[in-house]
Protein backbone atom coordinates (compact mmCIF):
# COMPACT_ATOMS: atom_id res chain seq x y z
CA UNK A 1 -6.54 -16.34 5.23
CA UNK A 2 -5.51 -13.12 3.31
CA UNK A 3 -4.82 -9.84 4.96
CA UNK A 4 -4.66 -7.08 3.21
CA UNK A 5 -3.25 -3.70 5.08
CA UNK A 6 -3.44 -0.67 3.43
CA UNK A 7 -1.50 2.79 4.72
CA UNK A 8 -3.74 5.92 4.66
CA UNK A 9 -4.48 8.23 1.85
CA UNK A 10 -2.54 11.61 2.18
CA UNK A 11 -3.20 14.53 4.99
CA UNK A 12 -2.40 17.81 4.81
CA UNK A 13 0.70 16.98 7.24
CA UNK A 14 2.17 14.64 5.07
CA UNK A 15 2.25 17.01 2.18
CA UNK A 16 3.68 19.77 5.02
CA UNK A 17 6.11 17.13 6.12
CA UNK A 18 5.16 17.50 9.48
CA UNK A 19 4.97 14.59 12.23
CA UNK A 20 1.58 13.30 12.87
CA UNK A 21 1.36 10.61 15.27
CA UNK A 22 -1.57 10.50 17.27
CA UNK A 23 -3.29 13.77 15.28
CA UNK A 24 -6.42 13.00 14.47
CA UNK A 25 -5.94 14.44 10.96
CA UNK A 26 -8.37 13.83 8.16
CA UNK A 27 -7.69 12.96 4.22
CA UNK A 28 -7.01 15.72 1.77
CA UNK A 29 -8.26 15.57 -1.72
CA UNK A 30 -5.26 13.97 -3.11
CA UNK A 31 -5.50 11.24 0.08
CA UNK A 32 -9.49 10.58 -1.13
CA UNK A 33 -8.78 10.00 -4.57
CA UNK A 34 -6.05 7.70 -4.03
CA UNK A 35 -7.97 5.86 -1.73
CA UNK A 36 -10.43 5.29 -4.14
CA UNK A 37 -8.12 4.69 -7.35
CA UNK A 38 -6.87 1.54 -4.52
CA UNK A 39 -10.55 0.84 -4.05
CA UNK A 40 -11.51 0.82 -8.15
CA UNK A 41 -8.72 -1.17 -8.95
CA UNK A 42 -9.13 -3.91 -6.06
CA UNK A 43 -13.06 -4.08 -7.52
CA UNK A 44 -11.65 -4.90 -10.48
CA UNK A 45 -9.28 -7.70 -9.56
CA UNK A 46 -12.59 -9.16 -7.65
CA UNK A 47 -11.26 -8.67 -3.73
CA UNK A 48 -14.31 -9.51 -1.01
CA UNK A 49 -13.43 -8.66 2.18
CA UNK A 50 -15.05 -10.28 4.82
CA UNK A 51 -13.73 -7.73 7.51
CA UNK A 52 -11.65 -4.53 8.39
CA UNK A 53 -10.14 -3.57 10.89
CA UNK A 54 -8.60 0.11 11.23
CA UNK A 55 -6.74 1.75 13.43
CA UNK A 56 -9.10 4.25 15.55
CA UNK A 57 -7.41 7.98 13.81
CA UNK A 58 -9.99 9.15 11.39
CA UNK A 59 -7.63 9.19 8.67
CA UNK A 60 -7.14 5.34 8.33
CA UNK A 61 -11.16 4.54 9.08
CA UNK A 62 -11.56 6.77 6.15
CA UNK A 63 -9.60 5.24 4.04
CA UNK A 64 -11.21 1.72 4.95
CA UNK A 65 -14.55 3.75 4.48
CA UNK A 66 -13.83 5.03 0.70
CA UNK A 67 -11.76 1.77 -0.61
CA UNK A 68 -14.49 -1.02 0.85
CA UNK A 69 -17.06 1.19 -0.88
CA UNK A 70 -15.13 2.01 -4.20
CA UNK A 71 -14.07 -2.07 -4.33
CA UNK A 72 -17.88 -2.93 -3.65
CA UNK A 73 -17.36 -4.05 -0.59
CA UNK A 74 -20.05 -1.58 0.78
CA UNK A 75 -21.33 -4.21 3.66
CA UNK A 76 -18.29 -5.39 5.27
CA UNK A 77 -18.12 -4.20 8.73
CA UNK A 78 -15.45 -1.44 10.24
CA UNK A 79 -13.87 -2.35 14.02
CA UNK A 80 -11.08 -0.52 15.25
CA UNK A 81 -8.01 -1.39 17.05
CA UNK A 82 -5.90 1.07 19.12
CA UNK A 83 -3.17 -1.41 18.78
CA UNK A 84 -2.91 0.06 14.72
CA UNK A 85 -1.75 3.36 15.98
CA UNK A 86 0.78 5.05 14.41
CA UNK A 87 4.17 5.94 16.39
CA UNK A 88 2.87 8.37 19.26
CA UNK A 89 5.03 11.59 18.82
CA UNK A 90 4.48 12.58 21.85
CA UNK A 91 5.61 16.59 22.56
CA UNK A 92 6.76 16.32 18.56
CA UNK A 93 3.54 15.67 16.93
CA UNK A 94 2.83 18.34 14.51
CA UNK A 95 6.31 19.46 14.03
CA UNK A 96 8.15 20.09 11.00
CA UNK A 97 10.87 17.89 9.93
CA UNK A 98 12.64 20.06 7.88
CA UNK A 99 15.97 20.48 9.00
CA UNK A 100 15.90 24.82 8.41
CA UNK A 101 12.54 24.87 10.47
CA UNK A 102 14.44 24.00 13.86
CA UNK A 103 11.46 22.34 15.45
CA UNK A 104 12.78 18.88 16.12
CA UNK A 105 16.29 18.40 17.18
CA UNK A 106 18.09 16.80 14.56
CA UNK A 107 19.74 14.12 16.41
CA UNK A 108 16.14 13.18 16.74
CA UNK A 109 15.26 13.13 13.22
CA UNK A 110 18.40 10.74 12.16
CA UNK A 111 16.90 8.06 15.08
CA UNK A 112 13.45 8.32 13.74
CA UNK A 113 14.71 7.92 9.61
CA UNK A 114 17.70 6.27 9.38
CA UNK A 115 17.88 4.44 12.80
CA UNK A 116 14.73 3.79 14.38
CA UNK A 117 15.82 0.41 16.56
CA UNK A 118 18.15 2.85 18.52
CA UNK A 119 15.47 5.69 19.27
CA UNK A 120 14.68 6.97 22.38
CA UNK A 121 10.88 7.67 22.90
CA UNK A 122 10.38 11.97 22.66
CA UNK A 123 8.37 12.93 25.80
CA UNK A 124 4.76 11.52 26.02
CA UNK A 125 5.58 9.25 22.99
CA UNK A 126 6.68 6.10 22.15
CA UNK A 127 9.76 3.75 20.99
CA UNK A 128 10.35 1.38 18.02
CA UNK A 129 9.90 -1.82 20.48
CA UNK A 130 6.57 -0.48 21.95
CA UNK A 131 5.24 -0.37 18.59
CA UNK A 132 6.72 -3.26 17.08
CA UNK A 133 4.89 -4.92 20.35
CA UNK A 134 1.79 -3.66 20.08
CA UNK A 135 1.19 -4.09 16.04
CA UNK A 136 2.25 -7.02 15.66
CA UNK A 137 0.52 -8.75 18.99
CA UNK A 138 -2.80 -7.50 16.65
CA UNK A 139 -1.52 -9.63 13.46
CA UNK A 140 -0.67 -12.82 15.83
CA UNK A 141 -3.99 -12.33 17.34
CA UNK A 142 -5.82 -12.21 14.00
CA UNK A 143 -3.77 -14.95 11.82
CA UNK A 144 -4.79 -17.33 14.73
CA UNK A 145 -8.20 -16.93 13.94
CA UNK A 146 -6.80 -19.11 10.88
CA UNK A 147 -9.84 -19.08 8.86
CA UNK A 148 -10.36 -18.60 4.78
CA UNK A 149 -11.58 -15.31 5.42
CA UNK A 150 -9.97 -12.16 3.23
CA UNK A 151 -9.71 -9.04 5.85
CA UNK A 152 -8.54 -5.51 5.01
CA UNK A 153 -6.73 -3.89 7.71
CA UNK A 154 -6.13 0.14 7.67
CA UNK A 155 -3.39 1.54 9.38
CA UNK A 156 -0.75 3.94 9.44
CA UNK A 157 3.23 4.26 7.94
CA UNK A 158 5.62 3.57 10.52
CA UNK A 159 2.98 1.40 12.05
CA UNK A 160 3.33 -0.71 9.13
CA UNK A 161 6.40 -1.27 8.99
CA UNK A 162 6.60 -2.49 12.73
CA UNK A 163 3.61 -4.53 12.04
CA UNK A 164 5.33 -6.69 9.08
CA UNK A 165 9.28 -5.90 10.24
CA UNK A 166 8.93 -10.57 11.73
CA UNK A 167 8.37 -11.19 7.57
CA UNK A 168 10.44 -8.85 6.14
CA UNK A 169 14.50 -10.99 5.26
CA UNK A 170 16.38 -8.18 6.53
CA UNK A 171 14.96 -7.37 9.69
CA UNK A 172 17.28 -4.70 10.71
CA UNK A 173 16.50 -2.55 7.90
CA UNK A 174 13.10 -0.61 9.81
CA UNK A 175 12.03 1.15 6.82
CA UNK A 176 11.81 -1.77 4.48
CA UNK A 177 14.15 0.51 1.88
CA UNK A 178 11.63 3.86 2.28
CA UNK A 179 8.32 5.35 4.15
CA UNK A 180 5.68 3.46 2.31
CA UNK A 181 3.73 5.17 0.39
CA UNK A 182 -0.09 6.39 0.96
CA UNK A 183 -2.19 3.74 0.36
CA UNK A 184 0.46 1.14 -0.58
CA UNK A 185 -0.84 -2.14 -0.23
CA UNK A 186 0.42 -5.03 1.68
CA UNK A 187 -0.61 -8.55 1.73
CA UNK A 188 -0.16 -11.83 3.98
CA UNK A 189 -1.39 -15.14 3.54
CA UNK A 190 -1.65 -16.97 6.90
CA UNK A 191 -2.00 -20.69 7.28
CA UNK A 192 -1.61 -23.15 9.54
CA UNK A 193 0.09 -20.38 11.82
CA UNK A 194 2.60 -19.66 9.20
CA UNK A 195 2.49 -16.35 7.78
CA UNK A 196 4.10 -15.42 3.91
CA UNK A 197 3.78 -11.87 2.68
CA UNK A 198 3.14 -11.94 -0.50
CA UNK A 199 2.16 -8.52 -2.48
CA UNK A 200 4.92 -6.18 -1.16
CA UNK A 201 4.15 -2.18 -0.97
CA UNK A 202 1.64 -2.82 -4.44
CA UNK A 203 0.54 0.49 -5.74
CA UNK A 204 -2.66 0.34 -7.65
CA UNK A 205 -2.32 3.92 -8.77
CA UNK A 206 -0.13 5.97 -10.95
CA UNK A 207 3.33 5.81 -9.45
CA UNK A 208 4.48 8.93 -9.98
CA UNK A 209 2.05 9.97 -7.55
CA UNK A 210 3.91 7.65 -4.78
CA UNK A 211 5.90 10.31 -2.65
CA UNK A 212 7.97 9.89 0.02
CA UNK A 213 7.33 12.86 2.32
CA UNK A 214 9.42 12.10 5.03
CA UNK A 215 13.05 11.82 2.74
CA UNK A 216 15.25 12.94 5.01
């Protein structure tokens, strides 16, 4: 089994540097045509995927939508999974997270960048454990299936890096080095219940265009 797992194209709030959680925020043009530089380039290399699954937010099942049809991959079915959320924000989605803006207390912001195992949840949101729980109960669930299929799975930053934190060697370090990039791509092989990663944050696109909006 392969699965690859892709982080969304760019939104507006990215490029703002503003939290985004659960906003159901769409692609902007740079987001779309990164999404389908990813998609060209995996055509190219020959990837069939037999599946994706995205996480719900529009911005990650449009992602799926514009790589699996830019990698010819235009038949492979889209499910969702509310389990791919990103980090719910809570009262903070939306907010800035520049320091001079004032809008999230920047005891906060150090948790949520530099030490996200020792965050508290913001109000109506969630913690590093609840996510680390929930995304990576979805990649048990599907490497079980242990089959030679090849699925793409769509999902979100921070998500990500809760979702693969059990593969990464140095556990303790959330962030995997930096945010990953918009549509970074990530890849495990699963067999025989043992899961490898193997591709580790590839970009198929120009890397100067890999930005880190949320250096803090």
């Amino acid at each position: 089994m392969k699965i690859y797992i892709i982080r969304h194209g760019e939104t507006e709030l990215n490029k703002e540097g503003r939290l985004q959680g659960w906003i159901d925020e769409p692609l902007n043009a740079l987001g779309v045509r990164l999404a389908e530089e990813t998609g060209r380039a995996l055509g190219r290399e020959g990837v069939h995927f037999d599946a994706c699954i995205s996480s719900p937010l529009q911005r990650a099942v449009r992602t799926a939508e514009i790589l699996l049809r830019e990698s010819g991959n235009t038949e492979t079915p889209i499910t969702t999974d509310d389990r791919l959320r990103e980090l719910g924000m809570g009262v903070l989605d939306g907010k800035s997270i520049d320091p001079a803006a004032g809008e999230v207390d920047p005891g906060h912001l150090h948790f949520l960048f530099h030490d996200p195992w020792n965050m508290t949840a913001p109000e109506g949101g969630e913690d590093t454990q609840q996510v680390v729980e929930r995304t990576q109960a979805f990649l048990r669930e599907l490497a079980a299936l242990d089959d030679d299929r090849t699925y793409l799975v769509s999902m979100h930053g921070f998500a990500l890096r809760a979702m693969l934190n059990c593969l990464y060697e140095d556990p303790q370090d959330f962030y995997h080095g930096h945010v990953p990039y918009n549509c970074v791509i990530n890849i495990v092989e699963s067999r025989n219940g043992q899961m490898k990663l193997v591709a580790d944050d590839r970009l198929y696109y120009d890397p100067s265009e890999a930005i880190d909006r949320y250096a803090v």
